[in-house]
C-alpha atoms as a PDB file:
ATOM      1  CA  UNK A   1       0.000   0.000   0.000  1.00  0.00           C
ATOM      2  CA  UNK A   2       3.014   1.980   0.268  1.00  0.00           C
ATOM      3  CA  UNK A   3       3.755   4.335  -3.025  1.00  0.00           C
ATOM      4  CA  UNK A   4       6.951   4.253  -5.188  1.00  0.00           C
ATOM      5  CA  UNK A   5       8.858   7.371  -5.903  1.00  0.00           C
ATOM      6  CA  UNK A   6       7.334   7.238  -9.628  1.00  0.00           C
ATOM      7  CA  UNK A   7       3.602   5.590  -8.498  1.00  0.00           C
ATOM      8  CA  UNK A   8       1.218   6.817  -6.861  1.00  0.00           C
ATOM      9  CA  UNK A   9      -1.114   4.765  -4.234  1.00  0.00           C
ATOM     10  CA  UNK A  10      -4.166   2.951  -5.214  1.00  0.00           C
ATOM     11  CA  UNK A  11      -6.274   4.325  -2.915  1.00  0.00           C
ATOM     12  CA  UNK A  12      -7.642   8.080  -2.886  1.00  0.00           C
ATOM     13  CA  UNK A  13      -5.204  10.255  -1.496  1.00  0.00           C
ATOM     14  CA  UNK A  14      -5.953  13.385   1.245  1.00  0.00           C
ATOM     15  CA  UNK A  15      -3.978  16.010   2.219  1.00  0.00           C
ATOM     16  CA  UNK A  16      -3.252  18.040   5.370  1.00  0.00           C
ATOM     17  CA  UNK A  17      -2.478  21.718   5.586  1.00  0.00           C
ATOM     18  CA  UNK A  18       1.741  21.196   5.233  1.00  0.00           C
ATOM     19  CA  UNK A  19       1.688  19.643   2.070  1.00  0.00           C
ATOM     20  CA  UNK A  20      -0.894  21.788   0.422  1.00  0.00           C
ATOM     21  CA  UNK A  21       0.928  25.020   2.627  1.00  0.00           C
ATOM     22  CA  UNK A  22       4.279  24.007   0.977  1.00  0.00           C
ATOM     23  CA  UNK A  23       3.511  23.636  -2.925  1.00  0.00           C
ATOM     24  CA  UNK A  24       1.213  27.598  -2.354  1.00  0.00           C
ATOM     25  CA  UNK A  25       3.532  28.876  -0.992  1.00  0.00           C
ATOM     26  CA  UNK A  26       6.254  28.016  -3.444  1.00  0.00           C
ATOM     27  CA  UNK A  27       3.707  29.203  -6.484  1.00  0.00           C
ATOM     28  CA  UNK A  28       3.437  25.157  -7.226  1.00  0.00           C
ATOM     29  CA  UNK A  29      -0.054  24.174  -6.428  1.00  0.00           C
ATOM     30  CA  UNK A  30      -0.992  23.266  -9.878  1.00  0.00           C
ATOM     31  CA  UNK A  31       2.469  21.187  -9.752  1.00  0.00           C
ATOM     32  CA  UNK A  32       1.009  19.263  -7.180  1.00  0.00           C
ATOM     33  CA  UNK A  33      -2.526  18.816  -8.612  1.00  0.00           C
ATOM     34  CA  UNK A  34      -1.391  17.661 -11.756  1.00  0.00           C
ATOM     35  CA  UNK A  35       0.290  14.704  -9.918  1.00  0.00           C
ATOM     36  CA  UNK A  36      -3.330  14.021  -8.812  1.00  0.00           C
ATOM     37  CA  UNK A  37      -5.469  14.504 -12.104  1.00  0.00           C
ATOM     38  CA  UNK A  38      -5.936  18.008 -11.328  1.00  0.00           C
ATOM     39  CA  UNK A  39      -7.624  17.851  -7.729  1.00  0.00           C
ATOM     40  CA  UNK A  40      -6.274  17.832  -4.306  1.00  0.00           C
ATOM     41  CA  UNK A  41      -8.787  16.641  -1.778  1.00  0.00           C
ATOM     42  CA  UNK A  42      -8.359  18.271   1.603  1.00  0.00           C
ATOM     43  CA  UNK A  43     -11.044  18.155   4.982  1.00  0.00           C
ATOM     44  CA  UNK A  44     -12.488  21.510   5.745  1.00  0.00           C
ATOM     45  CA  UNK A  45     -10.076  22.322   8.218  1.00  0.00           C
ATOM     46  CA  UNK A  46      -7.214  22.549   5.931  1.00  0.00           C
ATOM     47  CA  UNK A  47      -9.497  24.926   3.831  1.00  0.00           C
ATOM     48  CA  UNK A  48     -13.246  26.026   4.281  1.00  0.00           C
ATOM     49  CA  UNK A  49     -14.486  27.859   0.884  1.00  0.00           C
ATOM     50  CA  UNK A  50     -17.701  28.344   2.675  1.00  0.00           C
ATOM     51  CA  UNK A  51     -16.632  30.085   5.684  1.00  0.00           C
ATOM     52  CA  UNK A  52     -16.636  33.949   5.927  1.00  0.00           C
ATOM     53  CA  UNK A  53     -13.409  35.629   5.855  1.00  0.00           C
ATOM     54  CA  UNK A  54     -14.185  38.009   8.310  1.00  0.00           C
ATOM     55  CA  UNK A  55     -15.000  35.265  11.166  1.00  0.00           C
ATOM     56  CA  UNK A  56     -13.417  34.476  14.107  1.00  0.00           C
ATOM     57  CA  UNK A  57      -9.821  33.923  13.719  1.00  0.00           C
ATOM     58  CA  UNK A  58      -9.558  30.956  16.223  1.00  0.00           C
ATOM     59  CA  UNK A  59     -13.010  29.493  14.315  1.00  0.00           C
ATOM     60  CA  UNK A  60     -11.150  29.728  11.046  1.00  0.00           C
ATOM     61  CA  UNK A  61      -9.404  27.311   8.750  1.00  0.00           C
ATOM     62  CA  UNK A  62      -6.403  26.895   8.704  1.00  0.00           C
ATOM     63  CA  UNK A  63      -4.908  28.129   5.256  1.00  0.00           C
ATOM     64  CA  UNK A  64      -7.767  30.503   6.099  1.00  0.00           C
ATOM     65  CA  UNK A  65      -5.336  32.034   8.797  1.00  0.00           C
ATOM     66  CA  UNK A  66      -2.310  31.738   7.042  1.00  0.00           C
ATOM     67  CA  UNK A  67      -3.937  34.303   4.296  1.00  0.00           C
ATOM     68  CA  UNK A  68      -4.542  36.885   7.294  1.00  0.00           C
ATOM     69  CA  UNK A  69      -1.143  36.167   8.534  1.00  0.00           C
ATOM     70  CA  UNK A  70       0.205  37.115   5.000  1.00  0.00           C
ATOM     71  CA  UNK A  71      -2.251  40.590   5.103  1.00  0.00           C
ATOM     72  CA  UNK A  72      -0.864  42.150   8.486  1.00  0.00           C
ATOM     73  CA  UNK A  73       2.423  41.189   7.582  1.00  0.00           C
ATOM     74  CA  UNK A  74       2.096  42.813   4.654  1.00  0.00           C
ATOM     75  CA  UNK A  75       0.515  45.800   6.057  1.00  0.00           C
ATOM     76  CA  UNK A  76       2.811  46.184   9.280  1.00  0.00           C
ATOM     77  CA  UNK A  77       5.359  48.695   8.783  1.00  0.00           C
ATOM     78  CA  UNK A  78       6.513  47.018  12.239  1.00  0.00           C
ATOM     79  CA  UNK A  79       7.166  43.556  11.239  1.00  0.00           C
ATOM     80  CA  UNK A  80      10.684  42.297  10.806  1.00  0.00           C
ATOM     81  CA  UNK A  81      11.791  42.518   7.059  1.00  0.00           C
ATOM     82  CA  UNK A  82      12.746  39.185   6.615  1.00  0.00           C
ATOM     83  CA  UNK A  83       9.340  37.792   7.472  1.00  0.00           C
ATOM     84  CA  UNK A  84       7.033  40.915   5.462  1.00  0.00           C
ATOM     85  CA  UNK A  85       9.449  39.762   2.617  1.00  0.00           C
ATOM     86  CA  UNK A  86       8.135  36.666   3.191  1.00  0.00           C
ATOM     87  CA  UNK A  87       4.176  37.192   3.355  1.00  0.00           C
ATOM     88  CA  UNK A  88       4.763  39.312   0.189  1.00  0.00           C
ATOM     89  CA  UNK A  89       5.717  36.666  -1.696  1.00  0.00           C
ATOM     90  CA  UNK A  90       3.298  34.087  -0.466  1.00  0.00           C
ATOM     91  CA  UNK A  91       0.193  37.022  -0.373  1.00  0.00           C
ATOM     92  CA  UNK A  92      -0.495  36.571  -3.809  1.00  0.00           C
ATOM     93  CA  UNK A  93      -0.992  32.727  -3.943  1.00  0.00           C
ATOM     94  CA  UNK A  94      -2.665  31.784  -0.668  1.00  0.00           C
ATOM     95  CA  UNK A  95      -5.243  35.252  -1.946  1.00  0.00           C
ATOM     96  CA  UNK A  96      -6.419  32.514  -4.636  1.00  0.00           C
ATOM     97  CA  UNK A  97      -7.537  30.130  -2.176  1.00  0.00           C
ATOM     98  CA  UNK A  98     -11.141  30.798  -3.237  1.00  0.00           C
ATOM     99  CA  UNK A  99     -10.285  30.508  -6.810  1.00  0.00           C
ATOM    100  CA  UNK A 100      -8.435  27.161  -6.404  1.00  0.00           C
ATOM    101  CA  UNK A 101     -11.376  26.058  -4.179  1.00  0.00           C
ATOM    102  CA  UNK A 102     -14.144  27.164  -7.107  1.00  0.00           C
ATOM    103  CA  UNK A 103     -12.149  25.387 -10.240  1.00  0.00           C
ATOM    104  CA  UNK A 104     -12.422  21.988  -7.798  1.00  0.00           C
ATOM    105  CA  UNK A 105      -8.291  22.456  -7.428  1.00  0.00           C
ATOM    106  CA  UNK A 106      -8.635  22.662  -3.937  1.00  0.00           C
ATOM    107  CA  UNK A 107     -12.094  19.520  -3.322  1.00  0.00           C
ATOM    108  CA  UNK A 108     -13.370  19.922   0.722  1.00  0.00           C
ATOM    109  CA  UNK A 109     -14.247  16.253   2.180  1.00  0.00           C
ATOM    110  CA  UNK A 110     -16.497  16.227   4.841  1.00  0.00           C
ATOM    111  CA  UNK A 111     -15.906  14.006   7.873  1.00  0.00           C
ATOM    112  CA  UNK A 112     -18.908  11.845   8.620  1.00  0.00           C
ATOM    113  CA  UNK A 113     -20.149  11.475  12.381  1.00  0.00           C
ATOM    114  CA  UNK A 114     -17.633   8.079  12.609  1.00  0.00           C
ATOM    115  CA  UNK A 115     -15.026  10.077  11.342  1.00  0.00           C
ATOM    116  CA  UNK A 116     -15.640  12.841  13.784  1.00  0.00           C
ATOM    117  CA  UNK A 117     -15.480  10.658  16.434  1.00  0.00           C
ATOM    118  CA  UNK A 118     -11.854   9.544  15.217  1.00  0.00           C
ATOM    119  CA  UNK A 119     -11.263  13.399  14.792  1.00  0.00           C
ATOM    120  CA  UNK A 120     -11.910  13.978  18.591  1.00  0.00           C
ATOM    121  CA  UNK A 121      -9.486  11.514  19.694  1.00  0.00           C
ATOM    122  CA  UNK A 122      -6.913  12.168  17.534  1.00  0.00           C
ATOM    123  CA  UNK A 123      -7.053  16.172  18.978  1.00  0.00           C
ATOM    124  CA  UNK A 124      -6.567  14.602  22.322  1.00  0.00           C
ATOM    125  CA  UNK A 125      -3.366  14.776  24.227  1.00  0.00           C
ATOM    126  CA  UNK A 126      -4.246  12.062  26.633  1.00  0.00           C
ATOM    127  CA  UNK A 127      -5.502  10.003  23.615  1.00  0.00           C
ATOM    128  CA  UNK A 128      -2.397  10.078  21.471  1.00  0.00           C
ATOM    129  CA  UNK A 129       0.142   9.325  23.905  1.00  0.00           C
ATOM    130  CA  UNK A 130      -0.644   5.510  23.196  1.00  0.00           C
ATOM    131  CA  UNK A 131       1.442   6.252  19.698  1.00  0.00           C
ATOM    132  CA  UNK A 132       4.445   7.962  21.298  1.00  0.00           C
ATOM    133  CA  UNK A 133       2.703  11.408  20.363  1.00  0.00           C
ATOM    134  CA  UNK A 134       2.767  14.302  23.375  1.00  0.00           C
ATOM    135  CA  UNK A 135       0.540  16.376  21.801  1.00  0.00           C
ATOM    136  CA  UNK A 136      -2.660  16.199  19.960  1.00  0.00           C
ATOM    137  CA  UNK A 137      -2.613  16.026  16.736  1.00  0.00           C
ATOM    138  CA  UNK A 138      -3.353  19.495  14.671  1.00  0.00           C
ATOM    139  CA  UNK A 139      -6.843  19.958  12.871  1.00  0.00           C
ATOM    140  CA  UNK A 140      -5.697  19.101   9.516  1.00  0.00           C
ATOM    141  CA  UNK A 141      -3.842  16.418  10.493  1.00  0.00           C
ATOM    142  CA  UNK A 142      -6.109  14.855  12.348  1.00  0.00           C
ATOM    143  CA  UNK A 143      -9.050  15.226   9.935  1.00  0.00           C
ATOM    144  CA  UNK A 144      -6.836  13.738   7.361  1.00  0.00           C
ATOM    145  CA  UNK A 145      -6.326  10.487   9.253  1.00  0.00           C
ATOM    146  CA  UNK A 146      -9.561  10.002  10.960  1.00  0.00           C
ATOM    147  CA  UNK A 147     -10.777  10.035   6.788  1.00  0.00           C
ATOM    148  CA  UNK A 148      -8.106   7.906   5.905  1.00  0.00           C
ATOM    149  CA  UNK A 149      -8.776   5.436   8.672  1.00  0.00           C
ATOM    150  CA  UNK A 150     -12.481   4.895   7.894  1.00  0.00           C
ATOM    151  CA  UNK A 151     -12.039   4.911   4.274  1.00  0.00           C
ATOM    152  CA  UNK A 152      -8.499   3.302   3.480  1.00  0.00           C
ATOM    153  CA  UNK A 153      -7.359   6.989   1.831  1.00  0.00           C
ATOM    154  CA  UNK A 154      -3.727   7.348   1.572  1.00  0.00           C
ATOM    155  CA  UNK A 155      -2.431  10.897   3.588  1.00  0.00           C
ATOM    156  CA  UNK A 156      -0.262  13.436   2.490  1.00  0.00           C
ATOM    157  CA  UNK A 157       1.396  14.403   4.887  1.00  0.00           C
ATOM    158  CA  UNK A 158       4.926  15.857   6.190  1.00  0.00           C
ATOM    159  CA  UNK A 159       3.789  16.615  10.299  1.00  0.00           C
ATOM    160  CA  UNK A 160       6.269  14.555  11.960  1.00  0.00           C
ATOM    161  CA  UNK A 161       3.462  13.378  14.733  1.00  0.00           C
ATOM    162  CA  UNK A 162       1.042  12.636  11.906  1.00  0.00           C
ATOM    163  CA  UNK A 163       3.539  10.216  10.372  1.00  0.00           C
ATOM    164  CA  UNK A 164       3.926   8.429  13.701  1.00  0.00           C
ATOM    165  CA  UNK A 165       0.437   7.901  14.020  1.00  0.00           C
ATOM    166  CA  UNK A 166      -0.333   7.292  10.833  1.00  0.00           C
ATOM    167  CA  UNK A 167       2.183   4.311  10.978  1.00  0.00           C
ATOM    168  CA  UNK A 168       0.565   3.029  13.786  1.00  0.00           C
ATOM    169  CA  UNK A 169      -3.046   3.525  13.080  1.00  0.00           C
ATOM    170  CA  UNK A 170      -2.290   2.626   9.255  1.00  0.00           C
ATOM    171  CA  UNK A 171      -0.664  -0.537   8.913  1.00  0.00           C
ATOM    172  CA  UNK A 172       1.264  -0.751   5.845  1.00  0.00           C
ATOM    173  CA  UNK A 173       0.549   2.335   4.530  1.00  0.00           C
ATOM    174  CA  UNK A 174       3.727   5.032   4.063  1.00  0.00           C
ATOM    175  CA  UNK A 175       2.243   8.377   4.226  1.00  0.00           C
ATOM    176  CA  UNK A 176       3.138  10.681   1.062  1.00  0.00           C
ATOM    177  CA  UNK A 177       5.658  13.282   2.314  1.00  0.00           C
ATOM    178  CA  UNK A 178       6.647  16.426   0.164  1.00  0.00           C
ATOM    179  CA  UNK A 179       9.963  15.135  -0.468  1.00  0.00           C
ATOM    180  CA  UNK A 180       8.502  12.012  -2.289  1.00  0.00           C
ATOM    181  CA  UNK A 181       6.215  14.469  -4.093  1.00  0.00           C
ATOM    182  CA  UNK A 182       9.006  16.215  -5.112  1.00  0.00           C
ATOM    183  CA  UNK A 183      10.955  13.208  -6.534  1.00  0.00           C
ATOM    184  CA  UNK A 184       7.713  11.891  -8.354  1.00  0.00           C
ATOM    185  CA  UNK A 185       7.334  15.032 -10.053  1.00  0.00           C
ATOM    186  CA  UNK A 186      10.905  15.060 -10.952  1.00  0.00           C
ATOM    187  CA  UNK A 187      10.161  10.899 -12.398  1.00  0.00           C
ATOM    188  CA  UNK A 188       7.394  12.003 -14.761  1.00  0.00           C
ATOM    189  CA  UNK A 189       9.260  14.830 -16.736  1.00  0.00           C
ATOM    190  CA  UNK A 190       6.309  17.547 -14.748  1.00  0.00           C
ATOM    191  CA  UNK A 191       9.589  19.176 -13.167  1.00  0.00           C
ATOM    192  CA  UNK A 192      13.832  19.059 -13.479  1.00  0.00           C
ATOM    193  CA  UNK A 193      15.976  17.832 -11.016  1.00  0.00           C
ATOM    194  CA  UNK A 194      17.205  21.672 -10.729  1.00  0.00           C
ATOM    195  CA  UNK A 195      13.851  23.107 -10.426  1.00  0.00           C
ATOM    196  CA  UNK A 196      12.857  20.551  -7.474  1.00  0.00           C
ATOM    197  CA  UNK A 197      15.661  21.082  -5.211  1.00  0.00           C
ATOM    198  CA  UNK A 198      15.069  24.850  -5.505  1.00  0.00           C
ATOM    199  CA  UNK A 199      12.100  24.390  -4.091  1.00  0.00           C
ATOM    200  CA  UNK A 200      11.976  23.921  -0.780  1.00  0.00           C
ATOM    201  CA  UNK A 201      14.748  27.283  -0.211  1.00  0.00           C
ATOM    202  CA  UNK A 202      11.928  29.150  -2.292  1.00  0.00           C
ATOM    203  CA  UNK A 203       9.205  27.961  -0.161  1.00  0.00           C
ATOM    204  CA  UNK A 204      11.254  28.488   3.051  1.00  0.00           C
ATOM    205  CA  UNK A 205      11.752  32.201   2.216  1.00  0.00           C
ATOM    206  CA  UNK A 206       7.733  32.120   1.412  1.00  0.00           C
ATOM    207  CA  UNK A 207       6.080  30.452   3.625  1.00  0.00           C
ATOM    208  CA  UNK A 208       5.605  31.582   7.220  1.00  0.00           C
ATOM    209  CA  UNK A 209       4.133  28.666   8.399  1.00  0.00           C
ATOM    210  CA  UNK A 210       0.490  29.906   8.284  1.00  0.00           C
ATOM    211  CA  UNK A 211      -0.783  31.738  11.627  1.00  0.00           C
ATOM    212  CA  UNK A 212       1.165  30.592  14.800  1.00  0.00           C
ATOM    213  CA  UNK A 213      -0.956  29.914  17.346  1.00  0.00           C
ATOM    214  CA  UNK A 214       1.307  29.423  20.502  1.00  0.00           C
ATOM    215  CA  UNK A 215       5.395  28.494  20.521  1.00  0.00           C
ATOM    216  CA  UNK A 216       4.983  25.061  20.298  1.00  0.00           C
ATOM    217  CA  UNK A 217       7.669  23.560  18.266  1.00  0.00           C
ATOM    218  CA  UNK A 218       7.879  20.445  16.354  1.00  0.00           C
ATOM    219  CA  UNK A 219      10.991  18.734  14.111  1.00  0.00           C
ATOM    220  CA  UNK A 220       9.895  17.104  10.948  1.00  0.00           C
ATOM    221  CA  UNK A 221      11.308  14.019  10.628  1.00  0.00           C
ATOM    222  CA  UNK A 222      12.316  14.953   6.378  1.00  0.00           C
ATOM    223  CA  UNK A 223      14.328  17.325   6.747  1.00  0.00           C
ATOM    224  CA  UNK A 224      15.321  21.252   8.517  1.00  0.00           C
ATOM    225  CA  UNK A 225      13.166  23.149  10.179  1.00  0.00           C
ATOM    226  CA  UNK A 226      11.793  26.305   8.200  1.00  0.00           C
ATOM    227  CA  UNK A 227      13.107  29.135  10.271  1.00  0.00           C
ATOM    228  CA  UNK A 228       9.456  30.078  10.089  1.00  0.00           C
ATOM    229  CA  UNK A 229       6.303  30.810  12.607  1.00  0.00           C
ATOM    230  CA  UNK A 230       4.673  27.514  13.779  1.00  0.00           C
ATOM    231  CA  UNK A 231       1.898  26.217  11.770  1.00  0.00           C
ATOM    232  CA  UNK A 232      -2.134  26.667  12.695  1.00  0.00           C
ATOM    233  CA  UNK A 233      -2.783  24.291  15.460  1.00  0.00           C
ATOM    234  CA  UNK A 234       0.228  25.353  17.517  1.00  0.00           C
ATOM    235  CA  UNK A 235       2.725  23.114  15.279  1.00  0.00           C
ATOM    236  CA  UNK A 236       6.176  24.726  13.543  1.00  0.00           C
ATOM    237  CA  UNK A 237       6.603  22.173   9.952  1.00  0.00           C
ATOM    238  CA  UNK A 238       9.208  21.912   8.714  1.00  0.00           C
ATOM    239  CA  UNK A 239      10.236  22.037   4.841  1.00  0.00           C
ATOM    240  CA  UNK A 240      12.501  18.928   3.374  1.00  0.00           C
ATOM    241  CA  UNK A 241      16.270  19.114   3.143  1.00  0.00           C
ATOM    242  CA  UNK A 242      17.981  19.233  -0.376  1.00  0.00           C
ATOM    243  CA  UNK A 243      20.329  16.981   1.175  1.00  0.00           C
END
């Protein structure tokens, strides 16, 4: 069940805020979804189309947040260069979130009541200490394996917790991490060799990690860490090495 560098899985594959973060903020997201016939499924919490944009921040999603994060940078004569540099470049592509989300680039799956059950545990602290996990999971992470373990979806996935639990929870199953995203783009002709290992220093200078909730900071196990503002849900993700 596990995918090759050049193959994809069988199964349908969902993907958590990281992944989807990574390839925006790089100005690849049509990369990605042309790996994936043009679609990227995602659970609402990675991205709600439907919410308003002028709700409350902590009730948002969480590429939702990200975009504000991007706007008062952008607008805060205050903020350190470095990281208003930053949320320039990314502004631009995380502002066509509902654009992606209308041409069915960006495709919401809704958890069903079992699934949101799964959802709830996998938030837990207390609950996910049985994989080796101090912390509960993130809302995107967790929606994308409470889907994947009701429906046998593959996750995409680069959170270094979500791996861990998805190994455990998943068995068999190798979650899809941006560095073998990278190299399978790089297998079919969709990319060069050059282009792909540029991309994770462009996406490190774009990306601020979304909209840092607390300090909390987590190692991914692929590679360095970003340099960046933690993720939404308290995380900090970390981008692959070229190495």
């Amino acid at each position: 069940m596990s995918a090759s560098a050049s193959r994809l899985p069988d199964q349908s594959t969902v993907f958590d805020t990281v992944v989807i973060n990574y390839f925006l903020a790089a100005g690849e997201i049509g990369l990605l979804a042309d790996l994936f016939d043009g679609s990227l499924m995602m659970p609402r919490a990675v991205f709600d189309p439907d919410e308003e944009d002028t709700g409350r921040e902590e009730g948002l999603s969480e590429l939702r947040r990200g975009l504000h994060l991007h706007r008062r940078r952008c607008e805060d004569d205050g903020a350190p260069p470095e990281l208003r540099a930053r949320s320039e470049r990314a502004l631009p592509e995380f502002e066509r979130l509902p654009e992606l989300a209308s041409r069915a680039v960006l495709r919401v799956v809704d958890l069903n009541d079992d699934e949101l059950t799964v959802y709830a545990q996998l938030r837990d602290a207390a609950y996910v200490r049985r994989y080796g996990v101090l912390l509960g999971l993130g809302p995107g992470e967790a929606a994308v394996l409470a889907i994947c373990s009701k429906r046998r979806w593959h996750p995409a996935t680069d959170d270094s917790d979500a791996v861990r639990v998805a190994e455990q929870r998943l068995p068999g199953v190798k979650p899809l991490r941006i560095r073998a995203l990278l190299r399978l783009a790089v297998d079919r002709g969709a990319i060069g060799l050059d282009r792909a290992r540029a991309m994770p220093r462009s996406a490190r200078i774009s990306s601020p990690g979304s909209s840092g909730i607390n300090s909390v900071s987590r190692r991914s196990d692929s590679g360095e860490s970003s340099g960046d503002g933690p993720e939404p849900g308290g995380r900090r993700h970390n981008l692959p090495s070229n190495r």
